[in-house]
N, C-alpha and C. Protein backbone atom coordinates (compact mmCIF):
# COMPACT_ATOMS: atom_id res chain seq x y z
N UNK A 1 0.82 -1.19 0.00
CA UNK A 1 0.00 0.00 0.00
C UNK A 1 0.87 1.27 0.00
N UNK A 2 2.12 1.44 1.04
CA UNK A 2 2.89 2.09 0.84
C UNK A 2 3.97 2.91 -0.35
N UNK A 3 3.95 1.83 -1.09
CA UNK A 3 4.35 1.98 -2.84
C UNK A 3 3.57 2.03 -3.31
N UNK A 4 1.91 2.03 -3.41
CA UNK A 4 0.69 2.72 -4.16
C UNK A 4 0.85 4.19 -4.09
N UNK A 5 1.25 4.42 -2.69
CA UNK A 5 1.17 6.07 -2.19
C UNK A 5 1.88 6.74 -2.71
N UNK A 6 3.18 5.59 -2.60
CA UNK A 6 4.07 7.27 -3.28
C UNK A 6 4.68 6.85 -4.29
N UNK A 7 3.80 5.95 -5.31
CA UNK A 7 4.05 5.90 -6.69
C UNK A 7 3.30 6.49 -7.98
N UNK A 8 2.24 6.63 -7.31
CA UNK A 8 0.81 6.08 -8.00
C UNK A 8 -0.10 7.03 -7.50
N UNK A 9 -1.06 7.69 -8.26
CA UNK A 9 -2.15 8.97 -8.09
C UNK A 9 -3.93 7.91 -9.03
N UNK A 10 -4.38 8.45 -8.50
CA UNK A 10 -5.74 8.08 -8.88
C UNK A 10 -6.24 10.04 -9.31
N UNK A 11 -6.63 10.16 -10.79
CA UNK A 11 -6.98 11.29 -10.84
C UNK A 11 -8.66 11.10 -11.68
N UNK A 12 -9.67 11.90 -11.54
CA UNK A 12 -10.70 11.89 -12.59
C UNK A 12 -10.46 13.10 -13.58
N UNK A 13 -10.61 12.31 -14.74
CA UNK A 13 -10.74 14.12 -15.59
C UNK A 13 -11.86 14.49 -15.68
N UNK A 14 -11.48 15.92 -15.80
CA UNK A 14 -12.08 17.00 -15.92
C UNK A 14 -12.43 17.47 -16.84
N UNK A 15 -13.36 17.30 -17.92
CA UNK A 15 -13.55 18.13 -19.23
C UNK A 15 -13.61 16.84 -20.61
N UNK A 16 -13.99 17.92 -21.69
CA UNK A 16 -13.71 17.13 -23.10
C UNK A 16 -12.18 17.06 -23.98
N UNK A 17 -10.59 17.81 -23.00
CA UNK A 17 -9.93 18.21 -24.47
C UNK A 17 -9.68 17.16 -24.49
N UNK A 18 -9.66 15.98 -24.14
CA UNK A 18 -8.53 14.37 -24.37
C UNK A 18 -9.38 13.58 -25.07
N UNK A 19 -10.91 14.13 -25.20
CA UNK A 19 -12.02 13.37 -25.88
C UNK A 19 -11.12 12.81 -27.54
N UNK A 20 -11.47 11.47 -27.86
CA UNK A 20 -12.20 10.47 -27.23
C UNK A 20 -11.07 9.46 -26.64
N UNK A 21 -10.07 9.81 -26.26
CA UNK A 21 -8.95 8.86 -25.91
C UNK A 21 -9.71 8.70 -24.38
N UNK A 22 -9.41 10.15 -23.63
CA UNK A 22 -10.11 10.20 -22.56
C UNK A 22 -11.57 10.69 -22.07
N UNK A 23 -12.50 10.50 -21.14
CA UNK A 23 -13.87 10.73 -21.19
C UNK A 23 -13.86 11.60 -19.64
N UNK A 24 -14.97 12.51 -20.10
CA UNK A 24 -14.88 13.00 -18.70
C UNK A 24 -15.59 12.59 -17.68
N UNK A 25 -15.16 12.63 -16.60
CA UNK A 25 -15.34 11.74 -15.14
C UNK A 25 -14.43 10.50 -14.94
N UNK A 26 -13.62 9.95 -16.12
CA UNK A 26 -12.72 8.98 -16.16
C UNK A 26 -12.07 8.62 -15.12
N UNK A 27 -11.49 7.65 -14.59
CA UNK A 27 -10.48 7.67 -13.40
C UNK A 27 -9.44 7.41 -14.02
N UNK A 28 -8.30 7.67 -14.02
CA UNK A 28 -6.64 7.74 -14.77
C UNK A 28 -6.18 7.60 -13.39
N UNK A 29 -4.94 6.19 -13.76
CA UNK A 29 -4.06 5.82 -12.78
C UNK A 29 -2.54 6.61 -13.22
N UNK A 30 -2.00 7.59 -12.50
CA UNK A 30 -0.92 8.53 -13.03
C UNK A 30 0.19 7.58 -12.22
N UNK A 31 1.79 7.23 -12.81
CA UNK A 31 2.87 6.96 -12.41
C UNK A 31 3.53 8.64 -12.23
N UNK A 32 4.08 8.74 -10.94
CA UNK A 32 4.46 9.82 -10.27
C UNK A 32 6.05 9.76 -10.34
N UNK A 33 6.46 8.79 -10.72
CA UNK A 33 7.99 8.50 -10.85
C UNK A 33 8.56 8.12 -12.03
N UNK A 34 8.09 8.86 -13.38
CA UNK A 34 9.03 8.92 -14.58
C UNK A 34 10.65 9.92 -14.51
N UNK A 35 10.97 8.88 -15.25
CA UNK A 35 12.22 9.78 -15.09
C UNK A 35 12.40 10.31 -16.67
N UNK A 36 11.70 10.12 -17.42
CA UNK A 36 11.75 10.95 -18.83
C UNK A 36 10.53 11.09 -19.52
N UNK A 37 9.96 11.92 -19.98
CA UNK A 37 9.07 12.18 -20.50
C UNK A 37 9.25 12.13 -21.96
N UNK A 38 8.48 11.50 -22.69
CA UNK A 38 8.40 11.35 -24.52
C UNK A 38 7.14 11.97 -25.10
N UNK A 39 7.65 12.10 -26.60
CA UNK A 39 6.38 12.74 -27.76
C UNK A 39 5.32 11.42 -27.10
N UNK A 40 4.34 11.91 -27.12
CA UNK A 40 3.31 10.92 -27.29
C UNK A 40 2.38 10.68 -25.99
N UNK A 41 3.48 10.84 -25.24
CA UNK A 41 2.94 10.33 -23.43
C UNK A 41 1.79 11.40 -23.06
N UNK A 42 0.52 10.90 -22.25
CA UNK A 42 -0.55 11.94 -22.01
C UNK A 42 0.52 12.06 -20.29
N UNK A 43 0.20 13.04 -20.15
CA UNK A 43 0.51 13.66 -18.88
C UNK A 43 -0.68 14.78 -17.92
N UNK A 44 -0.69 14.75 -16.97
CA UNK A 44 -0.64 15.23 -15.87
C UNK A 44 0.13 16.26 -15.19
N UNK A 45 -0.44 17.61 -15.41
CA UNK A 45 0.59 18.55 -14.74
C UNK A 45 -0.46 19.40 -14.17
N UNK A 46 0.34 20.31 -13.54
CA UNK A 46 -0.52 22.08 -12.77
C UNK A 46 -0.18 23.31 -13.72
N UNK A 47 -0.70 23.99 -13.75
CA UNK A 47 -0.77 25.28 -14.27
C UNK A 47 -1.39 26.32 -13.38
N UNK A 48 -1.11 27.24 -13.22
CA UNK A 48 -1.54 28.52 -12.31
C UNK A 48 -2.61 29.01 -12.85
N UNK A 49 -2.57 28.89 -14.38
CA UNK A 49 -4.01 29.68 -14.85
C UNK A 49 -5.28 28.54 -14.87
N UNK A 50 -4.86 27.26 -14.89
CA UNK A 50 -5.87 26.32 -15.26
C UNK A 50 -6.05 25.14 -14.11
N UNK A 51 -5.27 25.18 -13.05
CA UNK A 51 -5.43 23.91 -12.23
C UNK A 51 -4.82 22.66 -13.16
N UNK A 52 -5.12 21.42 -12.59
CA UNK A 52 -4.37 20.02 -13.29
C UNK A 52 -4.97 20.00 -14.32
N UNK A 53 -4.49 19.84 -15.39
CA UNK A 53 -4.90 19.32 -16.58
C UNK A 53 -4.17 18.24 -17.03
N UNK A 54 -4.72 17.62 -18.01
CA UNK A 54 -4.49 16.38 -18.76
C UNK A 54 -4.37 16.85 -20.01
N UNK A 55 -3.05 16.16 -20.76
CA UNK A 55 -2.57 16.67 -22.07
C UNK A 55 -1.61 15.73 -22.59
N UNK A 56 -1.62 15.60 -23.80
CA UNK A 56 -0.55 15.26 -24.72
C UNK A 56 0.59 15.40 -25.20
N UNK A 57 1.98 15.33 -24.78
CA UNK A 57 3.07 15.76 -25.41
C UNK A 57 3.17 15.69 -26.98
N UNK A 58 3.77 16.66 -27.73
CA UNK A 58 3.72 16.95 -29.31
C UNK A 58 5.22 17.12 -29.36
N UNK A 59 5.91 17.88 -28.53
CA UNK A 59 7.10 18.53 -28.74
C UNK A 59 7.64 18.52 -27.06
N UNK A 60 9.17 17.74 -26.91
CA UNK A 60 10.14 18.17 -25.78
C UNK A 60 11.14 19.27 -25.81
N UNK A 61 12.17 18.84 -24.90
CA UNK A 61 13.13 19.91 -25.10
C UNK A 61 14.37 19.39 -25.95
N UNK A 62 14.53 20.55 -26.62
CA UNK A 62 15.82 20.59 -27.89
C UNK A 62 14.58 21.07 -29.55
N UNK A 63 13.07 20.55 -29.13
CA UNK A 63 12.01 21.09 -30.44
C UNK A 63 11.95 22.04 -30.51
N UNK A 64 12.20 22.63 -31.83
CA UNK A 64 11.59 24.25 -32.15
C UNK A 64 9.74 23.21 -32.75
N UNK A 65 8.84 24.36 -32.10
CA UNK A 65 7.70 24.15 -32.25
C UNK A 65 7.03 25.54 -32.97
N UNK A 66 6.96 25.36 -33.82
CA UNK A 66 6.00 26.51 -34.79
C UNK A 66 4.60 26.87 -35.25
N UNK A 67 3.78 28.19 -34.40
CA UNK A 67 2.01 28.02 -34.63
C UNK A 67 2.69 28.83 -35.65
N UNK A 68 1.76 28.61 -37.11
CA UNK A 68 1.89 29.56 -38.19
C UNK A 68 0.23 29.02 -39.45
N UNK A 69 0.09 30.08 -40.15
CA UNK A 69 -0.95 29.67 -40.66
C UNK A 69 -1.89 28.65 -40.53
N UNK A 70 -2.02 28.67 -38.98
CA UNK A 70 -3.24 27.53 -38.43
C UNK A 70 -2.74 26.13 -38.10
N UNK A 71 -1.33 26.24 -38.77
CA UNK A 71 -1.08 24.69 -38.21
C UNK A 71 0.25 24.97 -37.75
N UNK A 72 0.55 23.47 -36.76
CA UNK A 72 1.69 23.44 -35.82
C UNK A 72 2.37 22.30 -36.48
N UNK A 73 4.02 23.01 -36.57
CA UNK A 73 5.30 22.82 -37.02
C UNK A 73 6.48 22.00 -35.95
N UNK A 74 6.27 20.90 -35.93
CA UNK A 74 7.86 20.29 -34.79
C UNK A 74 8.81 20.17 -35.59
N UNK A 75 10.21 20.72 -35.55
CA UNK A 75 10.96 20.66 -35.95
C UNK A 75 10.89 20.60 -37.66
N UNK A 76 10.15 21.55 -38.23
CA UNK A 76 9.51 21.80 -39.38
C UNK A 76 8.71 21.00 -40.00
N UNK A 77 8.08 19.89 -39.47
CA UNK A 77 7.28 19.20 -39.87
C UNK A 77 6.16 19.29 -39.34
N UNK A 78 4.54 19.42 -40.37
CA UNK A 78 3.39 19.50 -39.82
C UNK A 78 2.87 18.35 -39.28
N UNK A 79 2.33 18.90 -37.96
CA UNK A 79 2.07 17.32 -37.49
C UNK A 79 0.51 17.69 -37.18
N UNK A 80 -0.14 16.59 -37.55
CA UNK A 80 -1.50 16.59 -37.71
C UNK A 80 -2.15 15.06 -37.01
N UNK A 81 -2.98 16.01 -36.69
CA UNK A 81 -4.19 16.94 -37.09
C UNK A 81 -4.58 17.82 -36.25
N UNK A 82 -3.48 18.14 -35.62
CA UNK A 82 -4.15 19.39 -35.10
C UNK A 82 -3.52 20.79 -35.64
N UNK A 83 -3.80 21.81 -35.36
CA UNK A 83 -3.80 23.10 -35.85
C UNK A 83 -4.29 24.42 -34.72
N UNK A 84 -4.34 25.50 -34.83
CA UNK A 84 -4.01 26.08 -34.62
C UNK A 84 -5.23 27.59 -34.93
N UNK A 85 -4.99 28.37 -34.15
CA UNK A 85 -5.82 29.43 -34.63
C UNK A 85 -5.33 30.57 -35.83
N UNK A 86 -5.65 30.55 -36.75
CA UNK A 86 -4.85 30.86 -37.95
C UNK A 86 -4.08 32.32 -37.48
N UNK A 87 -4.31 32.93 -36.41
CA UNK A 87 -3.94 34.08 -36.39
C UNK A 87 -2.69 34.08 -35.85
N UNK A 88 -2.63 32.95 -35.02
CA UNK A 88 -1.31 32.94 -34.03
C UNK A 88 0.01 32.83 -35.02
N UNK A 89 0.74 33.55 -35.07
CA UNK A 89 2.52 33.40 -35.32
C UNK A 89 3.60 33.10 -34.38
N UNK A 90 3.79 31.97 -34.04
CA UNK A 90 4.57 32.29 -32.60
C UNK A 90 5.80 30.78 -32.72
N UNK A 91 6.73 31.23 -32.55
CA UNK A 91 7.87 29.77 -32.41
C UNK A 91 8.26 29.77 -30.95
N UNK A 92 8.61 28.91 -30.62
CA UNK A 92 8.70 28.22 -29.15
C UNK A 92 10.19 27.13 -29.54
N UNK A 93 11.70 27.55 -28.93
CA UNK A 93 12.91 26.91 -28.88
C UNK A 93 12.64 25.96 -27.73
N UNK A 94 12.54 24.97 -27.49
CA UNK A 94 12.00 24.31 -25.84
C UNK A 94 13.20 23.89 -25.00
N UNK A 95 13.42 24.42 -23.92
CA UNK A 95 14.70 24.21 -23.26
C UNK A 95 14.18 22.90 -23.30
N UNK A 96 15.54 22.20 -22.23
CA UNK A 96 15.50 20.96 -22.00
C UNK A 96 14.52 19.89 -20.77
N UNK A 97 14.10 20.91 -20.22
CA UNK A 97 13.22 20.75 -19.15
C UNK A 97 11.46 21.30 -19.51
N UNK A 98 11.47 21.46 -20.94
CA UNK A 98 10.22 21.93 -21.29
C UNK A 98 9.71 20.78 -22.55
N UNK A 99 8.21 20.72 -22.12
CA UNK A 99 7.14 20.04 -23.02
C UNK A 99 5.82 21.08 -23.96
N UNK A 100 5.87 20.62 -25.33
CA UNK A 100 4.70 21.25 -25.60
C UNK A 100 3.66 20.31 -25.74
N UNK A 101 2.83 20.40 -25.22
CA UNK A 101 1.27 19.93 -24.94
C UNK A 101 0.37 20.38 -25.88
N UNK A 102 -0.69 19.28 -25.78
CA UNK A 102 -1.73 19.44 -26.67
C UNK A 102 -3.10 18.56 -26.73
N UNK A 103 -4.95 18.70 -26.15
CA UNK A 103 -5.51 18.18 -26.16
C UNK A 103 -5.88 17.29 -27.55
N UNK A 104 -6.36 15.91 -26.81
CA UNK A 104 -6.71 15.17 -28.58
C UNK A 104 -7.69 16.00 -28.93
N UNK A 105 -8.44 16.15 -28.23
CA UNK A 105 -9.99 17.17 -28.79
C UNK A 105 -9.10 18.26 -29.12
N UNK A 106 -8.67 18.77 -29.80
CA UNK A 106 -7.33 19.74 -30.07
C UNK A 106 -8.24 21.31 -30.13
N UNK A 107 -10.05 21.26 -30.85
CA UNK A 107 -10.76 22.41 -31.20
C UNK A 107 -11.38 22.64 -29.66
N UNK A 108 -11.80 21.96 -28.72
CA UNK A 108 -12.06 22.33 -27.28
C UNK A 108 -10.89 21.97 -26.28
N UNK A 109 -10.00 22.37 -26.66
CA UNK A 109 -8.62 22.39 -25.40
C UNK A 109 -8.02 23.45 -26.04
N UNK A 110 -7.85 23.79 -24.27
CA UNK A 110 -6.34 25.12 -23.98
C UNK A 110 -5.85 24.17 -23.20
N UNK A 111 -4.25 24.51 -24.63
CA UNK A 111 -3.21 23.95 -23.93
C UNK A 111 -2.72 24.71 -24.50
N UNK A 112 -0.95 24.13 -24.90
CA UNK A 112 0.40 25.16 -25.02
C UNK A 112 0.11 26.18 -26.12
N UNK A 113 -0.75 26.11 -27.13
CA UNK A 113 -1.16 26.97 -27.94
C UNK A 113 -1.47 28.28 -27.47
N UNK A 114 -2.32 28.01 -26.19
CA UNK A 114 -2.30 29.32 -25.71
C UNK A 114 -1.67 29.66 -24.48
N UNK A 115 -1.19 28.89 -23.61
CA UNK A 115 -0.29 28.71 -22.63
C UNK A 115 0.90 28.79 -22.84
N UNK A 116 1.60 28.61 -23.96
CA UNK A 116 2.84 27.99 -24.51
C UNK A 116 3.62 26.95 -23.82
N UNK A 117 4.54 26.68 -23.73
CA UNK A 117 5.39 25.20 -23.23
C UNK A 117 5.06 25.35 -21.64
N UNK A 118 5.27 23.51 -21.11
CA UNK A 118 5.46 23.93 -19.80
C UNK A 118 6.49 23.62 -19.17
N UNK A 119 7.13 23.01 -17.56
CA UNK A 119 8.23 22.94 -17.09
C UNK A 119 7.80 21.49 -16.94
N UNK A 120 9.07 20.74 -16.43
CA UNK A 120 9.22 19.92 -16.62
C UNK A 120 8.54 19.48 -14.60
N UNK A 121 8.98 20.65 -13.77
CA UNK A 121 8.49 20.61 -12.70
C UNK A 121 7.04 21.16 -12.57
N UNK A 122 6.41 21.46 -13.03
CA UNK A 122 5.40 21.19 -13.16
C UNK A 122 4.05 20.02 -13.33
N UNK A 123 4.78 18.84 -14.53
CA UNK A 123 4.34 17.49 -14.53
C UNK A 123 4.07 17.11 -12.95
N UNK A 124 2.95 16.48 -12.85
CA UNK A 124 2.68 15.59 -11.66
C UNK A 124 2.81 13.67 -11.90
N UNK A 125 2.80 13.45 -13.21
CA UNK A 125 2.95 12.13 -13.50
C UNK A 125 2.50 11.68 -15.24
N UNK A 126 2.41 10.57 -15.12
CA UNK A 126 2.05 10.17 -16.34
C UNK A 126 0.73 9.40 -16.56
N UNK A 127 -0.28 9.67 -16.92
CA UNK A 127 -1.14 8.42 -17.59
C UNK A 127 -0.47 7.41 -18.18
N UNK A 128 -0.84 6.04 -17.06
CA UNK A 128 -0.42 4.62 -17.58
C UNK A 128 -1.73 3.82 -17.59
N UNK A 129 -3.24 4.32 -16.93
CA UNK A 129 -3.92 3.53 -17.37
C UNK A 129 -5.15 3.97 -17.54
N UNK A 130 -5.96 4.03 -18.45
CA UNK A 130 -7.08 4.65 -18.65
C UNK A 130 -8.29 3.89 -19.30
């Protein structure tokens, strides 16, 4: 039980952006002890403007990440399907301790698009089971 505690988080989400990977009211079992974070991994972090959210890594650190004519650029490649609000122009160099995020519901989520990257101390864990 002791290694449940301080390995392991029980979280429900909150909302539609992870729709349909994730559902809201879901229970997500988060691992609290990664030691690297990858493209692909849904995560678990805090934000000051938004409380915990649940999100998608797109881009780590060493990615230039590019919003430009509605769609988003990793390391100059469009990666789809998500996109962008056509208005935004904005590149993002990602230190090494930074992730760019991104809901699957990509048209009802704020994430790094409008937040931009986050810290790496920030993450609270990883979705391993949903």
């Amino acid at each position: 039980m002791v290694i449940f505690v301080l390995n392991f988080k029980l979280i429900f989400v909150d909302g539609q952006s992870m729709a349909p990977t994730l559902k809201n009211n879901q229970i997500m079992l988060i691992n609290k002890n990664i030691e690297k974070y990858n493209k692909n991994n849904i995560i678990v972090f805090d934000t000051k403007e938004y409380d915990v959210c649940v999100k998608r890594i797109i881009a780590t650190g060493g990615d230039n990440v590019q919003l430009n004519n509605g769609c988003i650029y990793v390391n100059g490649i469009k990666i789809s399907p998500y996109n962008c609000d056509e208005t935004l122009k904005t590149n993002y160099k990602l230190e090494k301790d930074q992730y760019f995020v991104i809901g699957d519901n990509y048209n009802a989520s704020i994430d790094s698009r409008a937040y931009g990257p986050i810290d790496e101390s920030d993450i609270i864990g990883e979705v391993i089971c949903f």
